[in-house]
Protein backbone atom coordinates (compact mmCIF):
# COMPACT_ATOMS: atom_id res chain seq x y z
CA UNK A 1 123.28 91.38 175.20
CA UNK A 2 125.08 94.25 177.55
CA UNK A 3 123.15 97.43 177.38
CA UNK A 4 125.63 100.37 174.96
CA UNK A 5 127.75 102.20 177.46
CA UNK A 6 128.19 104.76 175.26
CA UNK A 7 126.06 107.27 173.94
CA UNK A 8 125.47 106.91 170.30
CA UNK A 9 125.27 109.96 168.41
CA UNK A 10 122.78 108.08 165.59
CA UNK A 11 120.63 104.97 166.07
CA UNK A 12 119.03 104.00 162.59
CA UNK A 13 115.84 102.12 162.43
CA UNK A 14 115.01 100.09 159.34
CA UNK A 15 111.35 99.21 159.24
CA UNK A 16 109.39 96.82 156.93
CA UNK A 17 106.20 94.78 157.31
CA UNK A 18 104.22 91.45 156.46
CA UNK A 19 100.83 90.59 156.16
CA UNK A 20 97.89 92.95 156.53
CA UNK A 21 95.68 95.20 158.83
CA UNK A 22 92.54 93.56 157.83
CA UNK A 23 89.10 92.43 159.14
CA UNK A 24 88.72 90.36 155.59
CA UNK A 25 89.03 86.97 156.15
CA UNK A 26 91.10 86.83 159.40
CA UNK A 27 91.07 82.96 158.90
CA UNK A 28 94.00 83.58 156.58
CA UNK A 29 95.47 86.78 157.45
CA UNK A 30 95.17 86.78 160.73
CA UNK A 31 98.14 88.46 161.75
CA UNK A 32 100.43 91.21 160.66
CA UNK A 33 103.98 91.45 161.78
CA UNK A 34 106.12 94.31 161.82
CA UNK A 35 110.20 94.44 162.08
CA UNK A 36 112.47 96.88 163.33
CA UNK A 37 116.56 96.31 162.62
CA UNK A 38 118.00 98.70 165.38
CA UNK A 39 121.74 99.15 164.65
CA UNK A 40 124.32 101.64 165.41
CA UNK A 41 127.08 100.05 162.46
CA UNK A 42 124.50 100.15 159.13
CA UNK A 43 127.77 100.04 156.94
CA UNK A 44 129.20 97.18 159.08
CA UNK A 45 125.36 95.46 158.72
CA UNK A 46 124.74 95.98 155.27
CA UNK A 47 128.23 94.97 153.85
CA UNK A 48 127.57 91.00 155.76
CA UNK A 49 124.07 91.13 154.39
CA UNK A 50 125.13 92.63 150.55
CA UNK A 51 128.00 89.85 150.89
CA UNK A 52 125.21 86.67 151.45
CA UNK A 53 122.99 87.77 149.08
CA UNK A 54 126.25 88.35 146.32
CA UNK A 55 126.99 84.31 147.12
CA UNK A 56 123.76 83.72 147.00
CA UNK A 57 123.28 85.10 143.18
CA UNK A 58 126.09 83.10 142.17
CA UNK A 59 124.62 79.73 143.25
CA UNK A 60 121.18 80.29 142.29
CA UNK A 61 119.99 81.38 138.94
CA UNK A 62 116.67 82.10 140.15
CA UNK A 63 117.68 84.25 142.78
CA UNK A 64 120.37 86.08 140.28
CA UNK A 65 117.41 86.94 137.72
CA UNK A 66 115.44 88.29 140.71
CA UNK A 67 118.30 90.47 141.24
CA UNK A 68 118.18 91.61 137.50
CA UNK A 69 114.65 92.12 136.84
CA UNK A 70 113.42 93.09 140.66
CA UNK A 71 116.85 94.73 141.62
CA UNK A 72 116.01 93.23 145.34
CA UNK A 73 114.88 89.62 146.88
CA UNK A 74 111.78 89.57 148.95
CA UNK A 75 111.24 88.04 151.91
CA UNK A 76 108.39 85.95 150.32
CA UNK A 77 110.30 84.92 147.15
CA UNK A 78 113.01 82.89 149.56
CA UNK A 79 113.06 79.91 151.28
CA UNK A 80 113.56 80.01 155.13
CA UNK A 81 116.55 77.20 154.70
CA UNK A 82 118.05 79.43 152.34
CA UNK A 83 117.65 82.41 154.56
CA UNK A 84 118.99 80.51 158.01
CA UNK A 85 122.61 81.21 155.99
CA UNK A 86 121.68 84.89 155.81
CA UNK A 87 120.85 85.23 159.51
CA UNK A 88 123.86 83.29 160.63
CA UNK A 89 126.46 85.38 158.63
CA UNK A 90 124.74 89.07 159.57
CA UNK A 91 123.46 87.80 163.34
CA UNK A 92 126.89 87.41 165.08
CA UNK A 93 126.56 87.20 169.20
CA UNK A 94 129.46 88.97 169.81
CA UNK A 95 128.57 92.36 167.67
CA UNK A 96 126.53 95.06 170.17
CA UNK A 97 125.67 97.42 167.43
CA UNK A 98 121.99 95.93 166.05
CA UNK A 99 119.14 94.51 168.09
CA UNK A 100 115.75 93.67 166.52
CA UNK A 101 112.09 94.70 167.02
CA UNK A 102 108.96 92.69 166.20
CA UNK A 103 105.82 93.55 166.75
CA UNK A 104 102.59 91.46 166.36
CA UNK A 105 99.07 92.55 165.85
CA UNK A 106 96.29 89.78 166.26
CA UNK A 107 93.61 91.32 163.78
CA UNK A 108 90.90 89.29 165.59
CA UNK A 109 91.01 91.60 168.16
CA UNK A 110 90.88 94.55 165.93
CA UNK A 111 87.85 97.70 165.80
CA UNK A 112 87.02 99.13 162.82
CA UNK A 113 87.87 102.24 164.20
CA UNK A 114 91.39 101.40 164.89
CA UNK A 115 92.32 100.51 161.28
CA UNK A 116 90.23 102.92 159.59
CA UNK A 117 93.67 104.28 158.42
CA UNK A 118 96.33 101.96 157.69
CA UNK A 119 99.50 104.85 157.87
CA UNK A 120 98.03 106.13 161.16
CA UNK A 121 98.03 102.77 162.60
CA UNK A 122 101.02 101.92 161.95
CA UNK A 123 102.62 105.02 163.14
CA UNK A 124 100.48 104.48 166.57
CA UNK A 125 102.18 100.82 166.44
CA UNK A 126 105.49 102.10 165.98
CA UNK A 127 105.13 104.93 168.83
CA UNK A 128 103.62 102.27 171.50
CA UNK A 129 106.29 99.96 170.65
CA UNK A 130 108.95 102.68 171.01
CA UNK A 131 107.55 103.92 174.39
CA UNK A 132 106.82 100.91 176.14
CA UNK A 133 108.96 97.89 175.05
CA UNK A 134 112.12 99.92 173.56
CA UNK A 135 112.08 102.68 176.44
CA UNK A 136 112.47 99.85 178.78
CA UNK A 137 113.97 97.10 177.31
CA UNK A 138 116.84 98.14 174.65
CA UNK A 139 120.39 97.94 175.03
CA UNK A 140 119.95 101.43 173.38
CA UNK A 141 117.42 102.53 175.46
CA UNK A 142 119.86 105.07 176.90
CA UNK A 143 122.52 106.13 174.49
CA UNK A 144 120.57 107.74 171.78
CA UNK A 145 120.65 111.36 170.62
CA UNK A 146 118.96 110.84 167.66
CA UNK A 147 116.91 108.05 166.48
CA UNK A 148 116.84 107.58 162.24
CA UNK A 149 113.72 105.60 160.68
CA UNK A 150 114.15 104.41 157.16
CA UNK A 151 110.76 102.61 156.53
CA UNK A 152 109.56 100.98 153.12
CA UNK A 153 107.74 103.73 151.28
CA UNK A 154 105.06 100.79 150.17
CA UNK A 155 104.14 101.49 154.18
CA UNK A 156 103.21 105.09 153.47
CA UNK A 157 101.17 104.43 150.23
CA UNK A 158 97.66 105.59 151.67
CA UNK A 159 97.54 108.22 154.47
CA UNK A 160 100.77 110.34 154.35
CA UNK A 161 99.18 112.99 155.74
CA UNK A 162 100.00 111.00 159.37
CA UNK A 163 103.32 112.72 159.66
CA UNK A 164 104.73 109.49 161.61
CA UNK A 165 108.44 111.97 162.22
CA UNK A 166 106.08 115.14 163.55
CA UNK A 167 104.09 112.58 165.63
CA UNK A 168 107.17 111.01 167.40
CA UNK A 169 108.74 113.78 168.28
CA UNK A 170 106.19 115.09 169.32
CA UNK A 171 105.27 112.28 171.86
CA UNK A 172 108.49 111.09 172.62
CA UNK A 173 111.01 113.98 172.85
CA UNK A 174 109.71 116.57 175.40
CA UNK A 175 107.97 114.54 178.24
CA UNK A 176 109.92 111.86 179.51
CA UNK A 177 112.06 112.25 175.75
CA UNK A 178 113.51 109.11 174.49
CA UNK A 179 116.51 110.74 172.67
CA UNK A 180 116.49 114.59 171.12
CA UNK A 181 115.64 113.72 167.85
CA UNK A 182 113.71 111.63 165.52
CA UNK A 183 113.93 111.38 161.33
CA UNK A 184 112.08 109.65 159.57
CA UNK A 185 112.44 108.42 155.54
CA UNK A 186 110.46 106.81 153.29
CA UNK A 187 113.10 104.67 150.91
CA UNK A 188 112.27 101.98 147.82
CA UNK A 189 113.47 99.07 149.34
CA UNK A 190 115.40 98.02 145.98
CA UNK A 191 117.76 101.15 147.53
CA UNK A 192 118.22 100.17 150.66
CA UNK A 193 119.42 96.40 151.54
CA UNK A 194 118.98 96.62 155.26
CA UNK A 195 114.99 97.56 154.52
CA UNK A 196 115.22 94.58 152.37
CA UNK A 197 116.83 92.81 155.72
CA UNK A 198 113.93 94.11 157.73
CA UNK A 199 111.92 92.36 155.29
CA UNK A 200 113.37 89.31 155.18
CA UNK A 201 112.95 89.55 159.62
CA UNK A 202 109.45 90.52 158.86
CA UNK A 203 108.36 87.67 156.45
CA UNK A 204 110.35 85.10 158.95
CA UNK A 205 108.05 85.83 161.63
CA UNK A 206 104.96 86.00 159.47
CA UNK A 207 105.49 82.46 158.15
CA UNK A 208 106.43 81.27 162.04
CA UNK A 209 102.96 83.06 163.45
CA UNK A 210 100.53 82.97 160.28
CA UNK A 211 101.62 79.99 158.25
CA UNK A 212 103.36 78.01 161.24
CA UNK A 213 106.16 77.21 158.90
CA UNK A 214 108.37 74.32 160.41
CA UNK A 215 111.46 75.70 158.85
CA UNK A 216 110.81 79.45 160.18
CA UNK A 217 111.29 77.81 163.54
CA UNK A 218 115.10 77.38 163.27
CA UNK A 219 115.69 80.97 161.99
CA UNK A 220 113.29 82.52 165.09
CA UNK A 221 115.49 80.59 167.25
CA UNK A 222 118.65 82.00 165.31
CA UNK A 223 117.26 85.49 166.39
CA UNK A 224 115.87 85.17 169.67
CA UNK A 225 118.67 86.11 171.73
CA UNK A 226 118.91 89.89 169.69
CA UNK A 227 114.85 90.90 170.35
CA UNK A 228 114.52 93.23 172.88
CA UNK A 229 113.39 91.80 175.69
CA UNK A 230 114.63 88.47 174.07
CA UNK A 231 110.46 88.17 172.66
CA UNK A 232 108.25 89.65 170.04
CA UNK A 233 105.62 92.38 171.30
CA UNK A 234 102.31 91.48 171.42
CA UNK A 235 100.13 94.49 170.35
CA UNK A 236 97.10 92.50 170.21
CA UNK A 237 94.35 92.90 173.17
CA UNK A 238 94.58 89.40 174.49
CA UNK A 239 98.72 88.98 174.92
CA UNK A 240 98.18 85.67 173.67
CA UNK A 241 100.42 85.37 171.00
CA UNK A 242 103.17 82.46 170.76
CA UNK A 243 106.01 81.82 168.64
CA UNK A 244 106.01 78.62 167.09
CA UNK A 245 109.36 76.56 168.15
């Protein structure tokens, strides 16, 4: 995808996670994924996504009575073959207003130290990711004023007081800034339908990297071509991480 050519007044940034920053049992949680949906258009993103999921509550009681009693659809709750018609409606090649992040963390290589405190890991995730692979790698990288987070509050739960907007622009604003401004919100997802996207991203790659779902395979390869860098980022300390195609 062509790099924006023109500056963006807003990027918005909907975050969500799956799996776990653990050292308990890593045979079985292993890994923990987290996804970004970068997009300049959320009206234009979350009227295709609203408009899948609508079809899909008419076809499927289940799903409909999810809808009801949940008022949202997790990522976990669906099947990747039903989700590959979700991906190919909202993913279109020739829209340049979304890309999507992914990072990785290979808890096997984790200290206790470094997940003492899940909220200020994950804001140290988010940061590095920002600074090294989105600085350098985005079609946005350099037509952003000001960057908008809207992150799962679930993702906030313990540790709040790691102010993840204070901490970004701090770090990423003055020295070598990558845009003015960064905002940051903590939403229920059962508001917000492109967190419940991110989700849906989130659980995809979980289920390709953890559970080596076949199935997840197809809707990787569906989004491959809109990850920066066209490839997950690898946060853990050996880079060793593979998709399974």
């Amino acid at each position: 995808m062509n790099e924006q050519s023109v500056k963006e007044q807003n990027l918005y940034v909907f975050i969500d996670e799956s799996g776990s920053i653990t050292k308990n049992n890593i045979g079985n949680n292993r890994y923990f994924v987290i996804a970004l949906l970068f997009t300049s258009e959320p009206v234009k993103m979350r009227r295709r996504f609203k408009k899948k999921i609508s079809q899909l509550m008419k076809r499927k009681e289940k799903y409909r009575n999810d809808i009801i009693q949940k008022r949202e659809i997790k990522g976990n709750d669906i099947s990747e073959t039903t989700k590959k018609a979700i991906y190919s409606a909202v993913f279109i090649s020739e829209d340049n207003s979304f890309e999507i992040g992914v990072i990785v963390l290979d808890n096997k290589y984790t200290t206790d130290k470094f997940i003492e405190n899940h909220a200020r890991t994950f804001n140290y995730m988010i940061q590095v990711y920002l600074n090294s692979c989105f600085r350098f790698h985005s079609r946005f990288k350099s037509a952003v004023e000001k960057m908008s987070l809207i992150i799962d509050e679930q993702n906030v739960a313990t540790g709040a007081k790691y102010n993840l907007e204070g901490y970004l622009n701090q770090q990423l604003t003055i020295q070598k800034p990558l845009c003015d401004e960064f905002m940051v919100e903590y939403v229920d997802s059962k508001n917000e339908k492109l967190v419940q996207l991110a989700d849906f991203i989130a659980n995809t790659f979980y289920r390709n990297i953890e559970k080596r779902n076949r199935e997840s395979a197809e809707n990787v390869k569906i989004m491959l071509p809109f990850l920066c860098s066209e490839d997950i980022f690898d946060f853990s300390e050996m880079r060793d991480i593979r998709l399974n195609l």
